[in-house]
Protein backbone atom coordinates (compact mmCIF):
# COMPACT_ATOMS: atom_id res chain seq x y z
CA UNK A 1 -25.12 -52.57 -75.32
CA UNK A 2 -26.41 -55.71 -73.99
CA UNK A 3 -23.95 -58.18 -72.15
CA UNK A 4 -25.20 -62.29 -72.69
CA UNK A 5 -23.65 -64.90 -70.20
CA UNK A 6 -24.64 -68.40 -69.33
CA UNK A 7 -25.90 -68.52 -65.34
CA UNK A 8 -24.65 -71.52 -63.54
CA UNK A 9 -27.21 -73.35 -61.83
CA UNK A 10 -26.12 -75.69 -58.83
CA UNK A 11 -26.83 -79.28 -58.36
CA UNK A 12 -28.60 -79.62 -55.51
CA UNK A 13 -30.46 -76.65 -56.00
CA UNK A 14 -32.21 -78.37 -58.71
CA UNK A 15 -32.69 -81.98 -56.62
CA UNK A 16 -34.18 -79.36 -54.32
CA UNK A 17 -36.28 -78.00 -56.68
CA UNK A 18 -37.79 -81.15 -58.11
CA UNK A 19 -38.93 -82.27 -54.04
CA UNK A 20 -40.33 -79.21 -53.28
CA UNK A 21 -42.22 -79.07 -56.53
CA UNK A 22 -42.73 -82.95 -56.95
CA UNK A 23 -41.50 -82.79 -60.77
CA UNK A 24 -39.41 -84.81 -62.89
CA UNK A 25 -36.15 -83.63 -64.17
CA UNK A 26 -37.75 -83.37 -67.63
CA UNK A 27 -40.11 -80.46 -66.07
CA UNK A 28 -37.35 -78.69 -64.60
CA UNK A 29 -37.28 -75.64 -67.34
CA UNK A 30 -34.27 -73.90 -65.88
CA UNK A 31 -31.30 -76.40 -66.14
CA UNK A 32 -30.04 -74.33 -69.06
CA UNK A 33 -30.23 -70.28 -68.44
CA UNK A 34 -28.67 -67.75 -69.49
CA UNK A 35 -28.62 -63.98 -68.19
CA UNK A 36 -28.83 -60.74 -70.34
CA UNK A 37 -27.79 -57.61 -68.93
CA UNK A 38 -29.07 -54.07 -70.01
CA UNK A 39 -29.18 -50.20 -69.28
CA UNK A 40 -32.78 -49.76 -68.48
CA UNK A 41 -36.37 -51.19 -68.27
CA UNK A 42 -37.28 -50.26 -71.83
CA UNK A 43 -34.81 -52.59 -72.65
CA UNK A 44 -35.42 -55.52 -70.76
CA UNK A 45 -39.08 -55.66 -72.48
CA UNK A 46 -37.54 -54.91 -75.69
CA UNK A 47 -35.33 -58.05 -75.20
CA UNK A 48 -38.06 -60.21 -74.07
CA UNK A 49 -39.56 -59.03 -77.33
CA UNK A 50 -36.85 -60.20 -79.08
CA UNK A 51 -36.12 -63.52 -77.13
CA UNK A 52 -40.11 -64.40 -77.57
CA UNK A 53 -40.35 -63.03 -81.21
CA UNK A 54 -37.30 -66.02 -82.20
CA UNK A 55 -38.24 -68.85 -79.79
CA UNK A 56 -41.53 -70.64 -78.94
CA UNK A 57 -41.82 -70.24 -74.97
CA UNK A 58 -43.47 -71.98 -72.09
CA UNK A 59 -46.25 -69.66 -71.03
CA UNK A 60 -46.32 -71.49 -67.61
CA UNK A 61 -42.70 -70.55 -66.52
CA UNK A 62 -42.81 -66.91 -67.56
CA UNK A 63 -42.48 -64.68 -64.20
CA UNK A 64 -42.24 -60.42 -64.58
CA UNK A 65 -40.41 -59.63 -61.17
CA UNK A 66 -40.45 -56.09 -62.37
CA UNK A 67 -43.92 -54.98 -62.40
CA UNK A 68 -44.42 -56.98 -59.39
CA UNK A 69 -40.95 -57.40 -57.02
CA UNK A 70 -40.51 -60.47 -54.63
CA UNK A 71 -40.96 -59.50 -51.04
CA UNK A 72 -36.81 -59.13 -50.52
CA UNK A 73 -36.72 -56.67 -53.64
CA UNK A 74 -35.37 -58.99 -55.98
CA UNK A 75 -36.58 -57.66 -59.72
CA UNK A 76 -36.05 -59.60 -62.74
CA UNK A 77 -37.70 -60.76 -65.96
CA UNK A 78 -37.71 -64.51 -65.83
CA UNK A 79 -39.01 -66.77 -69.18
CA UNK A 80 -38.33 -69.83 -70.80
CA UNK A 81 -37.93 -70.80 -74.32
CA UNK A 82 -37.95 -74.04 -76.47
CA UNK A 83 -34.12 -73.70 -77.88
CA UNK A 84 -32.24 -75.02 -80.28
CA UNK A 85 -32.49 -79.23 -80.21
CA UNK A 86 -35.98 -78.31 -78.82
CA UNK A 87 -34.44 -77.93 -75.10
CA UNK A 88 -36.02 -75.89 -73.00
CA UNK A 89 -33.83 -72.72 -71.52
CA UNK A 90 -34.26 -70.07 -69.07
CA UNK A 91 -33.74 -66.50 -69.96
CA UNK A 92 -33.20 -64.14 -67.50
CA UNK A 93 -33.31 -60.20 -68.06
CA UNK A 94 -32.39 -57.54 -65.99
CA UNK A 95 -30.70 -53.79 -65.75
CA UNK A 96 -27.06 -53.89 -64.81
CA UNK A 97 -28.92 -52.25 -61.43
CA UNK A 98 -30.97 -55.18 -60.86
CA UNK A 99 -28.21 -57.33 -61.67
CA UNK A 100 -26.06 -55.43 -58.85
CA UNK A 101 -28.76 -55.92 -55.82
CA UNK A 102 -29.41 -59.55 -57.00
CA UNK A 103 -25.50 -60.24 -56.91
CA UNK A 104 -24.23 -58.29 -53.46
CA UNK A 105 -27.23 -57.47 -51.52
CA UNK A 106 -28.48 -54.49 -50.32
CA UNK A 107 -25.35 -52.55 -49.22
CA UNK A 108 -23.52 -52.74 -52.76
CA UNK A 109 -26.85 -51.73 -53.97
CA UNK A 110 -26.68 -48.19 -52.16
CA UNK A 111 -22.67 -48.18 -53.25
CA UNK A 112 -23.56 -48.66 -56.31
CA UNK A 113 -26.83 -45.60 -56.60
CA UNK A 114 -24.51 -43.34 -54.65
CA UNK A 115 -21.07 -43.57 -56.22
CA UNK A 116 -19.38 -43.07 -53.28
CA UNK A 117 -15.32 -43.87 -52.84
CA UNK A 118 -14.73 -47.64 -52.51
CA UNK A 119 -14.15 -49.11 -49.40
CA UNK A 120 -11.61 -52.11 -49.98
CA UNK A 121 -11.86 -53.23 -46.16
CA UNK A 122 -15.59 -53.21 -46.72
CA UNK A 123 -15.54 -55.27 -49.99
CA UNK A 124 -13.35 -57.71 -48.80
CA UNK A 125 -16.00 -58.62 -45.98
CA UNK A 126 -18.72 -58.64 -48.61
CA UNK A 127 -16.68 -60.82 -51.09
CA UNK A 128 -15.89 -63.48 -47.51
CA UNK A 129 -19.85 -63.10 -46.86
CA UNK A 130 -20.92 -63.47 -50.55
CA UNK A 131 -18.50 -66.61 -51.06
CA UNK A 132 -20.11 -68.41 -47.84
CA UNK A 133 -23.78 -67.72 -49.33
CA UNK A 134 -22.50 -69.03 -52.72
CA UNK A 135 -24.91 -72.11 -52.88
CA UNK A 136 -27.56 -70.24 -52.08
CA UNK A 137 -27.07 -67.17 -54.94
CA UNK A 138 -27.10 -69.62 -57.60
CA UNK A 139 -30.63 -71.02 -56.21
CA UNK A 140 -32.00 -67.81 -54.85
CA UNK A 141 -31.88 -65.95 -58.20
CA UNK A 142 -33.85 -68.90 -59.96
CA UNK A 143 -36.53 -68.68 -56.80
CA UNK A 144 -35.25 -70.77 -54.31
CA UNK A 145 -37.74 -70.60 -51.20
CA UNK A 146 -36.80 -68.81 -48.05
CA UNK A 147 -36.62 -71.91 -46.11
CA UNK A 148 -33.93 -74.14 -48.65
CA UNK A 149 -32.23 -70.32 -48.13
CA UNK A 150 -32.35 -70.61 -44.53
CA UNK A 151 -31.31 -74.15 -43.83
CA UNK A 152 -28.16 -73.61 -46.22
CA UNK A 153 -27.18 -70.35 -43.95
CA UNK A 154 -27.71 -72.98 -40.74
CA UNK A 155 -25.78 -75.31 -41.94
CA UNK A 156 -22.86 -73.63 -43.23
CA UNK A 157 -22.62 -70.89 -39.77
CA UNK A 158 -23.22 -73.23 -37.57
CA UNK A 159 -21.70 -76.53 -38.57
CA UNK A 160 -20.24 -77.01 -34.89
CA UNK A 161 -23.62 -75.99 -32.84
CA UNK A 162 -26.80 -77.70 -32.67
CA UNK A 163 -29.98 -75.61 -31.80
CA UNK A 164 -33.25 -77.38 -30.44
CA UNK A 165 -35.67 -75.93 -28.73
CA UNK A 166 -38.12 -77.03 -25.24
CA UNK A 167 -41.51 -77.02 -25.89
CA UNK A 168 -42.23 -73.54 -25.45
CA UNK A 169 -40.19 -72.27 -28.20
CA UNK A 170 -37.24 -71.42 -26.13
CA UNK A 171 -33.82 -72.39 -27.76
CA UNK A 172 -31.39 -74.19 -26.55
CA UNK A 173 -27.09 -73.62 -28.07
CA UNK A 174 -25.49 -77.04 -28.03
CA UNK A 175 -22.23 -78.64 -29.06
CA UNK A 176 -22.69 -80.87 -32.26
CA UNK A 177 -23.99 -84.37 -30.87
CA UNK A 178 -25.66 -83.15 -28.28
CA UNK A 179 -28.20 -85.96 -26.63
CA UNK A 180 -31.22 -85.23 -24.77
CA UNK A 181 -29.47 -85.40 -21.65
CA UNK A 182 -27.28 -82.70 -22.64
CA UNK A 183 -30.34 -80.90 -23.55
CA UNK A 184 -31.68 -81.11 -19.91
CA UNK A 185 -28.16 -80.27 -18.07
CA UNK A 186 -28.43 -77.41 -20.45
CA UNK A 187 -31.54 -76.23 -19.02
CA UNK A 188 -30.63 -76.86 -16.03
CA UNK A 189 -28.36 -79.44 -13.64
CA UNK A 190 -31.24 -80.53 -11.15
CA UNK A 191 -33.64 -81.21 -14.77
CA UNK A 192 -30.24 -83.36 -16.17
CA UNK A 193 -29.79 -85.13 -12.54
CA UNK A 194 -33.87 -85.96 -12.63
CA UNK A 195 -33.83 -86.89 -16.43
CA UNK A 196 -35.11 -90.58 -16.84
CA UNK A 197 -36.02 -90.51 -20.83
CA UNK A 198 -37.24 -88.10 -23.30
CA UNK A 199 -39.42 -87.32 -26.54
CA UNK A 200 -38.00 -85.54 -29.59
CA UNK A 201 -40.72 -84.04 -31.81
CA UNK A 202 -43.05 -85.94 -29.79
CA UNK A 203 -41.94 -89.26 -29.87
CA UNK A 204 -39.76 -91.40 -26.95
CA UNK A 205 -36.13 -91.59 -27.99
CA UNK A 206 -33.21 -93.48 -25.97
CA UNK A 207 -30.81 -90.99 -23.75
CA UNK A 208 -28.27 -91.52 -26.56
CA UNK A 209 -30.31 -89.93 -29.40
CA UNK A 210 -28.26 -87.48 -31.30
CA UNK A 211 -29.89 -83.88 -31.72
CA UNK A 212 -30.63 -82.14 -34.50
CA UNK A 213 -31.05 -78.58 -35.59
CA UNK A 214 -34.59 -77.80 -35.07
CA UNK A 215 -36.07 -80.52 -32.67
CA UNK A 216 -38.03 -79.89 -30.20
CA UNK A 217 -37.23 -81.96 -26.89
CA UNK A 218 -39.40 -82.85 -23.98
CA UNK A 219 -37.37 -84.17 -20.73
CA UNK A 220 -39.30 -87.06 -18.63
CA UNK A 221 -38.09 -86.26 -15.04
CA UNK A 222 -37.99 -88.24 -11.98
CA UNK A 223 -39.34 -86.53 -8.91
CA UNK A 224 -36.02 -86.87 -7.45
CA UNK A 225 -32.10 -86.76 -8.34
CA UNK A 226 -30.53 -90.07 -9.50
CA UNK A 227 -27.60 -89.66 -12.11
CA UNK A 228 -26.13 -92.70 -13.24
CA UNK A 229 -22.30 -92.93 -13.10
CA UNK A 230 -22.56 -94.61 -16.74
CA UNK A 231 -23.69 -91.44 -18.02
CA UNK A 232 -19.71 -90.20 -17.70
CA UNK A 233 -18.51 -92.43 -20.23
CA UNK A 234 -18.15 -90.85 -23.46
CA UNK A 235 -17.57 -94.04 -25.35
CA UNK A 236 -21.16 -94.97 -23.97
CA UNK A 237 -22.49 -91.72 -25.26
CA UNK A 238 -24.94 -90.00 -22.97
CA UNK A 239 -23.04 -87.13 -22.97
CA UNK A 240 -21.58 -84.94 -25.23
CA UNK A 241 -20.57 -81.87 -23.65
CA UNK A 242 -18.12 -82.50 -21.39
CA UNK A 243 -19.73 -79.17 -19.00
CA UNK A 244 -22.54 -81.93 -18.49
CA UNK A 245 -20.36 -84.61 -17.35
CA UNK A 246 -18.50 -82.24 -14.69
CA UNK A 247 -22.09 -81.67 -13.65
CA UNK A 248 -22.80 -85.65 -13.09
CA UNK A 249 -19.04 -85.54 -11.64
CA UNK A 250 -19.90 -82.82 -9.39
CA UNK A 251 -23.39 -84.66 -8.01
CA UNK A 252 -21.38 -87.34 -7.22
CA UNK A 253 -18.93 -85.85 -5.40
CA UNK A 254 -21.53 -84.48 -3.22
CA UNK A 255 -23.00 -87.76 -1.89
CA UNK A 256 -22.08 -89.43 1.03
CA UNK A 257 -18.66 -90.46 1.07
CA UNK A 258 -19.25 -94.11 2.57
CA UNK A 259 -22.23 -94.45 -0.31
CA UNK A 260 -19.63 -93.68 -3.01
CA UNK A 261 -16.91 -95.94 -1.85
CA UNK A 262 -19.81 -98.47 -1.42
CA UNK A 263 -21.22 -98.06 -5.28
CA UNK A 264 -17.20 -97.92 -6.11
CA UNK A 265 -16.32 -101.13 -4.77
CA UNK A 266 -19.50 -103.07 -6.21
CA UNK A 267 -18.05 -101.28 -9.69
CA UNK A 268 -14.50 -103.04 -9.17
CA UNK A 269 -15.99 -106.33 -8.13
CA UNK A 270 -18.02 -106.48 -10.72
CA UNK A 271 -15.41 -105.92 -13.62
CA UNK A 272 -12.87 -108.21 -11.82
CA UNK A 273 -15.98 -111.01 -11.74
CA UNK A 274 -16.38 -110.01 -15.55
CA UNK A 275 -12.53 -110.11 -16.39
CA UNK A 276 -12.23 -113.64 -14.45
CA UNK A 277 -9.99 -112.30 -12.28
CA UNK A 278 -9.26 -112.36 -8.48
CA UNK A 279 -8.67 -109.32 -5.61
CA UNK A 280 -4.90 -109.41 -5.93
CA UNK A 281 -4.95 -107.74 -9.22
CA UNK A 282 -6.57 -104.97 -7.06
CA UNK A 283 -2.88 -103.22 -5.94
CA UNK A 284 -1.66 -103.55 -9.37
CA UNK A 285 -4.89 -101.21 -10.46
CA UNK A 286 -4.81 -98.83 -7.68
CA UNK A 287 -0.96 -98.22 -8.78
CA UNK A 288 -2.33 -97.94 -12.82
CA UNK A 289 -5.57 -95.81 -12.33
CA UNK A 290 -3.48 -93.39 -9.95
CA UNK A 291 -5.42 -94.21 -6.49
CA UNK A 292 -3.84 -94.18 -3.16
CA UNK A 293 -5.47 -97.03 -2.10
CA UNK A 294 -8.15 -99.29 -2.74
CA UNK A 295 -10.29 -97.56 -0.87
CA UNK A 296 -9.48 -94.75 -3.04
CA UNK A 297 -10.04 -96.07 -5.93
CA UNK A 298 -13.76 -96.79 -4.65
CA UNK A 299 -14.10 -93.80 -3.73
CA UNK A 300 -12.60 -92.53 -7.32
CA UNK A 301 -15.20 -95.12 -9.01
CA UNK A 302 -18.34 -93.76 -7.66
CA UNK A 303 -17.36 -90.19 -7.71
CA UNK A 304 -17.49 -90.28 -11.40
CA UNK A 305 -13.59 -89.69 -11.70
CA UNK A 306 -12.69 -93.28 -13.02
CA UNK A 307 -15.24 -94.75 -15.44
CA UNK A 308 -16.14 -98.42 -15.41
CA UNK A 309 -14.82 -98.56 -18.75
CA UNK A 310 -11.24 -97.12 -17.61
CA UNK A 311 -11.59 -100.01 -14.93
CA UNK A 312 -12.46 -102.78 -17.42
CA UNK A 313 -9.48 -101.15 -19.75
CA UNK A 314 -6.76 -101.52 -16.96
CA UNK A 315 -8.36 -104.85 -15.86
CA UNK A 316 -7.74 -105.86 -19.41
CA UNK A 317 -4.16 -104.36 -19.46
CA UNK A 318 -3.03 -106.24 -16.24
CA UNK A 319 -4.68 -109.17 -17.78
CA UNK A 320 -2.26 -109.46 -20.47
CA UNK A 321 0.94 -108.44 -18.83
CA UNK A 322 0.73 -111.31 -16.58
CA UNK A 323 -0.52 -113.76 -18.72
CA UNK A 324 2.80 -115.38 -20.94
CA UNK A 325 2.35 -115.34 -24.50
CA UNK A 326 2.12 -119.50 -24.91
CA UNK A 327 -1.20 -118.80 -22.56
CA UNK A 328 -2.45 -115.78 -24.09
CA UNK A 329 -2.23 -117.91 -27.44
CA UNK A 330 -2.64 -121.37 -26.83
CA UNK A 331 -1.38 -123.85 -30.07
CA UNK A 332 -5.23 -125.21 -31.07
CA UNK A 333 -5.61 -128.66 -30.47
CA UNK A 334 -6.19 -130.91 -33.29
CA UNK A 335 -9.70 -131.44 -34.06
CA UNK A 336 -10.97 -127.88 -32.28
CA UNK A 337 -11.98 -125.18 -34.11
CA UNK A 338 -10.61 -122.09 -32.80
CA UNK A 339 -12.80 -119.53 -32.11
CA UNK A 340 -13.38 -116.24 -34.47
CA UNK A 341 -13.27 -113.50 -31.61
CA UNK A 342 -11.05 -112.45 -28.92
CA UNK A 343 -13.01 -111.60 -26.06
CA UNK A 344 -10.96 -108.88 -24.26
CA UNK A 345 -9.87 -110.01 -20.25
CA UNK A 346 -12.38 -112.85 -20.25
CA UNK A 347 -11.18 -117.02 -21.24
CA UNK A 348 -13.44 -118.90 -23.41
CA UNK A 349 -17.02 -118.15 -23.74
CA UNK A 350 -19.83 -119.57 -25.42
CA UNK A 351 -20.04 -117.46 -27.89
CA UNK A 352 -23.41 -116.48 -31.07
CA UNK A 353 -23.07 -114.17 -34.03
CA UNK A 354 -26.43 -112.07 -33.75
CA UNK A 355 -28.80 -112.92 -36.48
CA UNK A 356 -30.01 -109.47 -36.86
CA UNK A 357 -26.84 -107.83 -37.66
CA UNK A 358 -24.67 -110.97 -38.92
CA UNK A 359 -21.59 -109.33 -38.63
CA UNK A 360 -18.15 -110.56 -40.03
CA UNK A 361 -14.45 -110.02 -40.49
CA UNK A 362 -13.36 -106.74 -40.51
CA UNK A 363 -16.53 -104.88 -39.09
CA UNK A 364 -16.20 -103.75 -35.93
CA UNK A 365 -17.84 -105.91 -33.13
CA UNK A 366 -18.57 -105.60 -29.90
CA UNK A 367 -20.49 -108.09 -27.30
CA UNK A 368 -23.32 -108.35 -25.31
CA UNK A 369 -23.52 -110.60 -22.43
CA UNK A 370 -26.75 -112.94 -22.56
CA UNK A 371 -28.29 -114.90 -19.53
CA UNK A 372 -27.63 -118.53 -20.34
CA UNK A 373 -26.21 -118.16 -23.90
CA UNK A 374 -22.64 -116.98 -23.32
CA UNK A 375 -21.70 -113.64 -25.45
CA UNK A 376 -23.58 -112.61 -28.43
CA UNK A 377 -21.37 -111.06 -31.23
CA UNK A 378 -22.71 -107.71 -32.50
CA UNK A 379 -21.60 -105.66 -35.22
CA UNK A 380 -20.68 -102.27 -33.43
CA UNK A 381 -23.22 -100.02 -35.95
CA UNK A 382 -26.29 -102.47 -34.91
CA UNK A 383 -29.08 -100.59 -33.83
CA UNK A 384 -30.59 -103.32 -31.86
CA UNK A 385 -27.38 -103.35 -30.01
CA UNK A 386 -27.82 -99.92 -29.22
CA UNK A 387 -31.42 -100.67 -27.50
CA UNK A 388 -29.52 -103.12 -25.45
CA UNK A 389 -27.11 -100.45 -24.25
CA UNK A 390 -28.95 -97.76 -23.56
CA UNK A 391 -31.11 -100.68 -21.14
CA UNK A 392 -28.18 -102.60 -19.74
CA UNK A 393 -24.15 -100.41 -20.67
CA UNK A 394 -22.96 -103.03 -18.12
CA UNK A 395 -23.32 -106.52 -20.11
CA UNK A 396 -20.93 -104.88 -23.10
CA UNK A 397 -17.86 -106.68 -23.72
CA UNK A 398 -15.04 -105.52 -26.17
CA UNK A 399 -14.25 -108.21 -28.83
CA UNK A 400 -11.91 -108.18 -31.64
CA UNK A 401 -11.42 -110.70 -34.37
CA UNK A 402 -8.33 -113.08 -34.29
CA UNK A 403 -5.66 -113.23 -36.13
CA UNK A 404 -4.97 -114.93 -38.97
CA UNK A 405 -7.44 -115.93 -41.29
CA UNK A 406 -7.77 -120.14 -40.95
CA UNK A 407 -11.06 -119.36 -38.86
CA UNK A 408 -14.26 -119.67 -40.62
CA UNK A 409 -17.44 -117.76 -40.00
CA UNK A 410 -20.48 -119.05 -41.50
CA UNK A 411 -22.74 -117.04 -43.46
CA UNK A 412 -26.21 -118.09 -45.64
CA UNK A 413 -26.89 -116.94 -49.07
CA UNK A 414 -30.55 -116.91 -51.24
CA UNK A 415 -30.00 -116.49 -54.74
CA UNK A 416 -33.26 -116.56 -57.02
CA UNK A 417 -32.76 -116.92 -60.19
CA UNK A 418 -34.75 -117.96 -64.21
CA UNK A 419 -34.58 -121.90 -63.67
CA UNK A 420 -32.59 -123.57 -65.87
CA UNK A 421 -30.49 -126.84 -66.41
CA UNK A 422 -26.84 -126.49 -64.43
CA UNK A 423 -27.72 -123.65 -62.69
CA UNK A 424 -26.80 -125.25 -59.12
CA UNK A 425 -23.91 -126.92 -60.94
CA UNK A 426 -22.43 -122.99 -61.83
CA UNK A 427 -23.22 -121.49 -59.03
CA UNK A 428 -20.93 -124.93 -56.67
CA UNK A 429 -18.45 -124.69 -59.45
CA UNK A 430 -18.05 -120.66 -58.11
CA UNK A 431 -17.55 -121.80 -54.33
CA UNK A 432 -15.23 -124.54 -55.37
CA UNK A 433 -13.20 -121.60 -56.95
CA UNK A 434 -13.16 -119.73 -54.29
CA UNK A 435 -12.31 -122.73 -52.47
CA UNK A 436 -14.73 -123.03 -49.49
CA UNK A 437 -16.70 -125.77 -48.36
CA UNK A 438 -20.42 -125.96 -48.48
CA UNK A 439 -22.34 -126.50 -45.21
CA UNK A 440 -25.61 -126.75 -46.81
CA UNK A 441 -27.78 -126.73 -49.98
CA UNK A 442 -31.28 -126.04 -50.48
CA UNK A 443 -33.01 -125.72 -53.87
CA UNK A 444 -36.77 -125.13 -54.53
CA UNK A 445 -38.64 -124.25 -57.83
CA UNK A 446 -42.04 -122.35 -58.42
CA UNK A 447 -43.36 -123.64 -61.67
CA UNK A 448 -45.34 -121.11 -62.20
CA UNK A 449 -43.28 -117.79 -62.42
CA UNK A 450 -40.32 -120.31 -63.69
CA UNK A 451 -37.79 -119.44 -60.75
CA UNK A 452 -35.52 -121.44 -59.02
CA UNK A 453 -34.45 -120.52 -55.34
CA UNK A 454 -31.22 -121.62 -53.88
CA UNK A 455 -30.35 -121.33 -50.20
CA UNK A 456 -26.53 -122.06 -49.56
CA UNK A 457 -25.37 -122.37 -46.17
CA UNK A 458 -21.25 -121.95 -46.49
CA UNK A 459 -18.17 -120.46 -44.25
CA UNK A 460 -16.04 -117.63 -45.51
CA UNK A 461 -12.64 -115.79 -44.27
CA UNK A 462 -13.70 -112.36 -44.33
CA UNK A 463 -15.95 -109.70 -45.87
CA UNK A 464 -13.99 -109.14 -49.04
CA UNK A 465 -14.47 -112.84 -50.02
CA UNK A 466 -18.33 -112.59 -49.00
CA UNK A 467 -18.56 -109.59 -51.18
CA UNK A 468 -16.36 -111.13 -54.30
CA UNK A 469 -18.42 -114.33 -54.72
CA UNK A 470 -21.99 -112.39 -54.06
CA UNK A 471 -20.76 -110.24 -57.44
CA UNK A 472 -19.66 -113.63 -59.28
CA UNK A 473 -22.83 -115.03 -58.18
CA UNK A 474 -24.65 -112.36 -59.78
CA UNK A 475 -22.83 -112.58 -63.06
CA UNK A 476 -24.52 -116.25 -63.30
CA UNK A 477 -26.34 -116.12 -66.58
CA UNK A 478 -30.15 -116.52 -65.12
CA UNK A 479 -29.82 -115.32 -61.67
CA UNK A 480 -31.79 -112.20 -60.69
CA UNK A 481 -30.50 -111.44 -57.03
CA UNK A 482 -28.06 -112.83 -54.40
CA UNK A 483 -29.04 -111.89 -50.67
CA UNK A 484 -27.43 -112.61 -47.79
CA UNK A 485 -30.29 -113.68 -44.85
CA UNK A 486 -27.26 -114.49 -42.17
């Protein structure tokens, strides 16, 4: 007796299938399958007698693992057939044998010839093995490749570990977002304290690069030792492991005591200059950051044990507890436009939204600190921002948005669009809706292709109200797309 069943096939198995062989979903012949079971080998050509004798089949996607095994023993008959609403389905026929050492491997293979007693401790750590290789069963019995197999075992036993290797192949074990410096303090402290850059897979990447299972890394080191103390910020993101940063922390504390104090105090004078404040907030932080004295704290700073950005924190915190409310939040003068950002610990700035990641209410922001231009708002995700930082970690500011939402922040919008008579009329009538103010209109029209192009210049609360009139823009009979270019 024969035993029919329909064989699940998973998702991304078959995205994975149609990269690796660069088909269509239409050519994908094994979306539909089903599996037939049966006692012996007779049998499983005497179905596929059957199954061909009914149905029309593809001759290009029939495979006979039987006479001819995969490498890993896997044995199956595999065809597929033109079915009923002419869709194409995969057949699958094996012995209830086969079916056993396709299923649970080799050792329920061997249970199974030998009939031995059942082992329910054993099962049970087959079963917890089998349901962690559960993606990769459905895939592997329609032919998944031994590398789709592997990565899926990588990524689901060693979701917390990242494994790259140095250039000759050996292999380094690393916490997940591990960075090329903790690659080299991994290999070994005097390589970390000499890193100044490194290559992954052959090209330069910033200290800051997060690893990734298989890269190879190649450290560019220094002749001699020269650790930077921003390195042991973790917000800053050098390190990951914090093994490496006690090995930075440890350097440190090696050095000359009089050159640590020294690099300490130019730290401290350099946030208070920052923060705008003056030396006699410097007991106040020596009582906060748990110091003796201020020459302890120094010392603490260029050790390693107090961060710059713990500094600029309790600067900030000191900053506000003095400060009285009716100064912290001045009443805005009428006439003056009240400025969009907070800048934590520092009074007004000039301050610029950065044109290459525009950012706006909520997103988080951060800023940079320009020469001549004030503070340039960043959104916090902006890669170019993250070139600045791994070059400069010093000029970073933390910035919030204000309260309330009265302030303004002015964005530019192109919308292209079929030209056509009112179509700058709809598109005002939509902003008076919303009811904002335009700062600017632009309209130009190519004759040729028939389009009209309208650049709006126009200030907006938040992102929610960006996002709500770029979707009623859209719904503009004519208009083709709505981009925002600041």
């Amino acid at each position: 007796a024969a035993q029919v069943y329909g064989r699940p096939k998973h998702i991304y198995s078959i995205y994975r299938k149609m990269l690796r062989k660069q088909l269509p979903f239409e050519q994908i012949f094994d979306v539909r399958a089903v599996r037939i079971i049966v006692d012996s080998v007779s049998d499983c050509y005497a179905a596929l007698g059957l199954v061909h004798g009914r149905w029309a089949y593809v001759p290009s996607e029939f495979d006979d693992y039987i006479a001819t095994p995969k490498g890993n023993l896997y044995r199956s008959i595999h065809t597929a057939i033109v079915g009923p609403d002419s869709r194409t389905v995969e057949v699958q026929i094996r012995t209830r044998e086969m079916d056993q050492h396709a299923e649970r491997g080799v050792a329920a293979h061997w249970q199974y010839k030998e009939g031995g007693a059942r082992d329910l401790g054993y099962e049970r750590k087959i079963e917890a093995v089998r349901k962690l290789l559960q993606p990769a069963e459905a895939a592997g019995a329609a032919g998944e490749s031994e590398r789709d197999f592997l990565e899926r075992m990588r990524t689901e036993l060693f979701a917390d570990r990242v494994y790259a290797l140095t250039p000759k192949g050996e292999v380094a074990d690393l916490p997940r977002g591990a960075t090329p410096l903790d690659f080299a303090y991994h290999v070994h402290s005097d390589l970390g304290h000499r890193c100044r850059g490194a290559k992954v897979n052959g090209r330069i990447v910033p200290l800051t690069h997060t690893l990734a299972n298989g890269d190879v890394v190649e450290i560019i080191a220094g002749k001699h030792p020269a650790p930077s103390r921003d390195w042991l910020a973790p917000e800053l993101g050098y390190l990951a492991s914090p093994r490496s940063r006690a090995k930075v922390r440890a350097w440190f504390r090696r050095q000359d005591s009089v050159d640590n104090r020294s690099a300490g105090r130019s730290i401290a004078e350099r946030e208070l200059l920052r923060a705008g404040a003056g030396p006699e907030m410097l007991a106040a932080l020596v009582q906060e950051l748990g110091a003796d004295h201020a020459d302890h704290l120094y010392q603490l700073l260029g050790e390693g044990a107090v961060t710059s950005t713990q500094l600029a924190q309790a600067v900030a915190r000191q900053r506000h507890r003095e400060e009285p409310a009716a100064k912290r939040r001045p009443r805005r003068e009428a006439g003056k436009r009240r400025s969009p950002v907070e800048i934590e610990g520092v009074g007004d700035l000039p301050i610029t939204f950065a044109r290459c990641c525009a950012p706006i209410r909520p997103q988080p922001i951060v800023g940079y600190v320009t020469i001549g231009r004030g503070v340039t708002i960043h959104a916090r995700d902006c890669p170019s921002l993250a070139r600045m930082l791994a070059a400069k970690p010093q000029r970073i500011l933390e910035v919030d948005w204000t309260e309330g939402d009265g302030e303004l922040l002015t964005v530019e919008l192109a919308v292209r669009a079929y030209d056509r008579r009112g179509l700058v009329r709809d598109l005002t009538d939509l902003i008076t809706q919303e009811r904002l103010s335009i700062e600017a209109l632009n309209t130009t029209t190519d004759r040729n292709a028939g389009t009209a192009h309208v650049a709006v210049r126009l200030g907006v609360h938040d992102l929610d109200q960006l996002a709500r009139l770029t979707r009623r823009f859209k719904e503009v009979p004519n208009v083709l797309t709505v981009q925002r270019t600041q």
